[in-house]
Protein backbone atom coordinates (compact mmCIF):
# COMPACT_ATOMS: atom_id res chain seq x y z
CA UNK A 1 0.00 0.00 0.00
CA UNK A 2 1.25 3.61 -1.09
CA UNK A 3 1.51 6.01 1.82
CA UNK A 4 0.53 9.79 1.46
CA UNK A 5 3.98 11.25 1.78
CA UNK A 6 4.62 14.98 3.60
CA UNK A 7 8.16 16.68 2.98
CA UNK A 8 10.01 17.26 6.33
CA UNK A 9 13.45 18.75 6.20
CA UNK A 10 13.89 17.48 2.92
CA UNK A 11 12.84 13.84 4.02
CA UNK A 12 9.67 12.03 2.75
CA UNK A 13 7.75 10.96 5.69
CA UNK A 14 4.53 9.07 6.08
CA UNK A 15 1.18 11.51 5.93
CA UNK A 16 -1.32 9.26 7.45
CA UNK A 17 -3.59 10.00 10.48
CA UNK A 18 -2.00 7.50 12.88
CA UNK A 19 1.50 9.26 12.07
CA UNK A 20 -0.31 12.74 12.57
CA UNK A 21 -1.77 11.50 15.77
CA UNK A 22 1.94 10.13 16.98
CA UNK A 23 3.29 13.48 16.18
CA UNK A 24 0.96 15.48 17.93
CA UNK A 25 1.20 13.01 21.08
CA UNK A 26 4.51 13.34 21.05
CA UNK A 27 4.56 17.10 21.29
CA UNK A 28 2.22 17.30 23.77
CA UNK A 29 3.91 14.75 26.06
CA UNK A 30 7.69 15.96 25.25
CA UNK A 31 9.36 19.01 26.79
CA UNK A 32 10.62 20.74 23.42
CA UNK A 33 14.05 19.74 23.77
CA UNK A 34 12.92 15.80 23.81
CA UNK A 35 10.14 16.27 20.62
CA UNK A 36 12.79 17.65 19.02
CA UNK A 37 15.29 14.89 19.95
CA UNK A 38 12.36 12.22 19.00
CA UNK A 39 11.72 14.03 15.78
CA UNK A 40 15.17 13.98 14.63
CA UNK A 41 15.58 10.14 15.58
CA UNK A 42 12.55 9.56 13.09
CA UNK A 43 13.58 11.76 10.55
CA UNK A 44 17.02 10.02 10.35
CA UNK A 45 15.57 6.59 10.60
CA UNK A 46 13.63 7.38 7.32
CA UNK A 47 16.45 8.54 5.45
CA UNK A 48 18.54 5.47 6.66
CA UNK A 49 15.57 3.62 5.25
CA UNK A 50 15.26 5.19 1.98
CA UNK A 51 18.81 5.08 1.06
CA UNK A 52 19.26 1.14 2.40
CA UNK A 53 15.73 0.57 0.14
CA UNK A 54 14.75 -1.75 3.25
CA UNK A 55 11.64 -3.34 3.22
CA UNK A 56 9.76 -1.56 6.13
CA UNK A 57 6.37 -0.73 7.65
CA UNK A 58 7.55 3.03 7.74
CA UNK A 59 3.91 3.74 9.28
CA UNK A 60 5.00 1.27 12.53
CA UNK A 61 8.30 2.86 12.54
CA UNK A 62 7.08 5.88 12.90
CA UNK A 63 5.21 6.03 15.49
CA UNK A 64 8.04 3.65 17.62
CA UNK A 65 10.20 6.55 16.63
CA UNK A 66 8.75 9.37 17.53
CA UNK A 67 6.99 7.99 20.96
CA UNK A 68 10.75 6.19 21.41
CA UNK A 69 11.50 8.18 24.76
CA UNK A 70 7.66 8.50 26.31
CA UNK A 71 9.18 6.89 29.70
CA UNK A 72 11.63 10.09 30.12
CA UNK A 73 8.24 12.11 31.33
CA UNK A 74 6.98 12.02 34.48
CA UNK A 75 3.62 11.27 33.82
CA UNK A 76 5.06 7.90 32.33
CA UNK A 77 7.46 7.24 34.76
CA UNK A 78 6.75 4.40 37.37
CA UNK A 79 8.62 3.97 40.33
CA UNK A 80 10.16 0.38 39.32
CA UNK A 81 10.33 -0.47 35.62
CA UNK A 82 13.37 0.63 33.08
CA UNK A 83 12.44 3.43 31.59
CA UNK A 84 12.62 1.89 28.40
CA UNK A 85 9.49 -0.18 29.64
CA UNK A 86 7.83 2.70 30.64
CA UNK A 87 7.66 4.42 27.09
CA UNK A 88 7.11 1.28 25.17
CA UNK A 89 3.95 0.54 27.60
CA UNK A 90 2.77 4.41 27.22
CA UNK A 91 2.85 3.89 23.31
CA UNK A 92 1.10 0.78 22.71
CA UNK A 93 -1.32 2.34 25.39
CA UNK A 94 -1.60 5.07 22.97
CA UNK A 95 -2.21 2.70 19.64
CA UNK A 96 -4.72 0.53 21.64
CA UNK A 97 -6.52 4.03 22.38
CA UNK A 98 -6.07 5.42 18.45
CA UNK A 99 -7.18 1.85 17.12
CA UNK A 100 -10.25 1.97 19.67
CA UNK A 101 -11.62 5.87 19.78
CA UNK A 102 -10.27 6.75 15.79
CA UNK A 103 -10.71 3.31 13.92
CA UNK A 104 -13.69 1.96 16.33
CA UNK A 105 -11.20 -1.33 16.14
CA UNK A 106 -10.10 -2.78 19.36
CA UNK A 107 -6.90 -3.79 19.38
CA UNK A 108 -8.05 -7.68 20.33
CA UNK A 109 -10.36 -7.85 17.12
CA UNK A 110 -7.51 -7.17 14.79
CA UNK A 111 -4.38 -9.23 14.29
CA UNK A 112 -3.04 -6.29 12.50
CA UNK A 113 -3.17 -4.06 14.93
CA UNK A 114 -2.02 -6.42 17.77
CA UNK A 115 1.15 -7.13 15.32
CA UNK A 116 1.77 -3.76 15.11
CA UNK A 117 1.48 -2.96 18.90
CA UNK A 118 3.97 -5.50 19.45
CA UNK A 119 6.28 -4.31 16.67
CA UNK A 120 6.28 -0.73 18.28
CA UNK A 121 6.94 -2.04 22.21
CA UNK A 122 10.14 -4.17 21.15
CA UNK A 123 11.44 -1.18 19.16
CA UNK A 124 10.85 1.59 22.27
CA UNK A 125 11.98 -1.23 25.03
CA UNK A 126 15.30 -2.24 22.70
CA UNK A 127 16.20 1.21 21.54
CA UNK A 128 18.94 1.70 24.18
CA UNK A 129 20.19 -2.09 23.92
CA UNK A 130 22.53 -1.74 20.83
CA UNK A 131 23.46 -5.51 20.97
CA UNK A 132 19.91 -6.83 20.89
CA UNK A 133 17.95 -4.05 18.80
CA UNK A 134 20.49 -4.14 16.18
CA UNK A 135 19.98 -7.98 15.72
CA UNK A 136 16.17 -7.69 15.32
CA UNK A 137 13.36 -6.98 12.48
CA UNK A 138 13.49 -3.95 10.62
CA UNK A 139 11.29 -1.93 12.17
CA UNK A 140 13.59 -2.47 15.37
CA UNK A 141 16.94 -1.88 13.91
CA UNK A 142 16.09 1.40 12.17
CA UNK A 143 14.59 2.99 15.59
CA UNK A 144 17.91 2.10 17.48
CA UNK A 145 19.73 3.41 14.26
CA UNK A 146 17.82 6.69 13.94
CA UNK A 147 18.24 7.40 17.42
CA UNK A 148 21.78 6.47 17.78
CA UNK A 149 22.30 9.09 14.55
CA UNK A 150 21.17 11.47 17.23
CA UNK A 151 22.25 11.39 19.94
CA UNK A 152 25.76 9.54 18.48
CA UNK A 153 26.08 12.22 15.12
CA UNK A 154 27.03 8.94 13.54
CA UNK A 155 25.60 6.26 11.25
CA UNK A 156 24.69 8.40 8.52
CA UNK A 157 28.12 7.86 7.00
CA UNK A 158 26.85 5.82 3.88
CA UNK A 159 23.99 7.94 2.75
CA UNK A 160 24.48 10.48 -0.16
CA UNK A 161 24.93 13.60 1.26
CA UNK A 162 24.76 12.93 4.33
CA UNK A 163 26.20 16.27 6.22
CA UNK A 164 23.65 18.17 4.00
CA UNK A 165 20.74 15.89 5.66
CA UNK A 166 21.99 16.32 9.21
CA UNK A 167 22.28 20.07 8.53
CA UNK A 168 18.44 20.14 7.48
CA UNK A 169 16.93 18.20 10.19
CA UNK A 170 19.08 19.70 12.93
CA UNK A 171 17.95 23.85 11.58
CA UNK A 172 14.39 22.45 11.74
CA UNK A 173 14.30 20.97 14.84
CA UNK A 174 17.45 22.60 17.21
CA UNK A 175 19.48 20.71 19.50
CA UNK A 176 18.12 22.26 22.55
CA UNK A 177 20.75 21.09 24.61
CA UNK A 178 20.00 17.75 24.00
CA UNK A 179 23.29 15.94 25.74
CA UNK A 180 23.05 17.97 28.86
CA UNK A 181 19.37 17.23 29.42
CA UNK A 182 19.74 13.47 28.57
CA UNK A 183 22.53 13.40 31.15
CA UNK A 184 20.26 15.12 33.86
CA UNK A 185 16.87 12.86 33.21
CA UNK A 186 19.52 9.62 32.68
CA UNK A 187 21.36 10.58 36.33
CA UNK A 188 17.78 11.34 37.91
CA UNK A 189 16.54 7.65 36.97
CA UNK A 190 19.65 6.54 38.43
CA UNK A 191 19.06 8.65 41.63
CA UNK A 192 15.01 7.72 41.80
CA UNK A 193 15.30 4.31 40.96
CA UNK A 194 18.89 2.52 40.95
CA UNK A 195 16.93 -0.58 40.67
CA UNK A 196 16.60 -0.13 37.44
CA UNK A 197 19.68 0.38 36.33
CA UNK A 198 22.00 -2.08 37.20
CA UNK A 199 21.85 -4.29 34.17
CA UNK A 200 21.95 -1.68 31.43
CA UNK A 201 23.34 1.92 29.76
CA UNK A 202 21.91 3.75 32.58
CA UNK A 203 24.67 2.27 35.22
CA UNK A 204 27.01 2.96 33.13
CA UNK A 205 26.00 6.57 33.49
CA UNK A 206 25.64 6.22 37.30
CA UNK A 207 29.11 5.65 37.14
CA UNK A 208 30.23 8.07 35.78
CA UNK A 209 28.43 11.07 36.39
CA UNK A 210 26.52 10.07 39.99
CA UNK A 211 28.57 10.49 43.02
CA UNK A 212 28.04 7.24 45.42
CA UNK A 213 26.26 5.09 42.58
CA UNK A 214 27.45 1.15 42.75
CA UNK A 215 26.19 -0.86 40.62
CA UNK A 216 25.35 -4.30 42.12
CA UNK A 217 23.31 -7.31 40.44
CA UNK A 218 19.39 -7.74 40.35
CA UNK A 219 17.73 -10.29 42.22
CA UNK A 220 17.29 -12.01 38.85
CA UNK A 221 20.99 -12.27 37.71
CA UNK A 222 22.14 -13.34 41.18
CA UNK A 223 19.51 -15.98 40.72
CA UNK A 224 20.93 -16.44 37.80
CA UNK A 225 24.41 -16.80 39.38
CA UNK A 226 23.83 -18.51 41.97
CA UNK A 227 21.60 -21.24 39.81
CA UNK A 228 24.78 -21.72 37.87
CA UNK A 229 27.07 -22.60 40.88
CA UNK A 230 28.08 -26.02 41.17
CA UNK A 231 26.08 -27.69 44.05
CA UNK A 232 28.81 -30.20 44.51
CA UNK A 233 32.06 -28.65 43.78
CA UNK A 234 33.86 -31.77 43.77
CA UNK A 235 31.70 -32.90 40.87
CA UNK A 236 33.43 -30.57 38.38
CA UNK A 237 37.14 -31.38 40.05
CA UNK A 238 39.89 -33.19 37.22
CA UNK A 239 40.01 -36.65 37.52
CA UNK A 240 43.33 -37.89 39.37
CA UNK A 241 45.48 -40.13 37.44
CA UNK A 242 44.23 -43.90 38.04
CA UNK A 243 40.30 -42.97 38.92
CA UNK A 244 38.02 -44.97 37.52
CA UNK A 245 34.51 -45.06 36.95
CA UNK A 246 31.88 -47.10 38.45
């Protein structure tokens, strides 16, 4: 199916209502430095996609991209769950909502739109875990990329001119700052709820920028640990010279 295409910065991006709806939730949810931050991940996943000619739901991809970072506001934020976990749930609550109140579809009656859902949660809840997301479907591996051409300035190496492109999307939608308030809402996760970051980027921000941090293991990986210690350590000893076996 042919999508209705809008020019942004230069970059052909999908013109349906569900798009329109993701970009207008995503403004109203988003202090302007993160909209802009989310709008520039999409922009530059597009353009990755276009000059790679992947074979991609570009509709699904945008709205994982631009809703990417929904668990960076507080009205997302729980006290326990990665904040990765906390946008991807806040999007897929918003497509269940879209599907129900815009299409009259609930997202149970349609395979489609439960596909999609899922499609959108793995992209938000991988976007910050390069060695999984970037080993994923397509719709997956082009959020992490976009994003990581943001925040990273790198990735768009291969596409034809690719300094004019970041130039574009970075006049219409500024920095703001971006590094400086990523570091503040990353080291305020780690302050609120260290929990949470002990198995992932955000500790290795704790450690660097937040005085006192440790990072120490979850319950689940000392499980983990702990499941994998020998219960008989003799059992794993070299056999002497001369042992035999009954």
């Amino acid at each position: 199916m042919t999508l209705p295409i809008a020019i942004i910065a230069g970059i052909p991006t999908p013109d349906t209502p569900l798009v329109k709806a993701a970009l207008a939730h995503a403004q109203a949810e988003s202090p302007p430095w993160l909209f802009n931050h989310v709008v520039r991940s999409w922009l530059f996943a597009l353009k990755l996609v276009q000059a790679e000619n992947a074979l991609i739901d570009e509709e699904t991809l945008s709205v994982a991209a631009l809703l990417h970072d929904l668990g960076l506001a507080d009205k997302y934020m729980t006290p326990d769950r990665r904040f990765e976990v906390d946008g991807a749930a806040a999007a897929v609550s918003f497509l269940k909502k879209y599907h129900q109140e815009v299409e009259g579809t609930p997202s149970t009656d349609s395979c489609q739109h439960r596909l999609r859902e899922l499609i959108v949660w793995d992209s938000i809840a991988l976007h910050a875990t390069p060695s999984l997301a970037s080993h994923s479907i397509p719709e997956v591996v082009y959020c992490f990329r976009g994003v990581a051409v943001d925040v990273l300035r790198q990735g768009l190496e291969h596409v034809p001119d690719a300094s004019a492109v970041m130039q574009a999307v970075t006049e219409a939608f500024h920095d703001l700052s971006i590094r400086d308030k990523i570091r503040e809402c990353f080291c305020s996760i780690v302050r609120h709820k260290p929990e949470t970051t002990y198995d992932n980027i955000l500790g290795f921000v704790g450690e660097e920028f937040v005085e006192g941090y440790k990072r120490t293991e979850t319950v689940e990986i000392a499980g983990f640990i702990n499941a994998l210690r020998p219960r008989d350590s003799t059992a794993f000893a070299p056999r002497k010279s001369g042992d035999s076996t009954r």
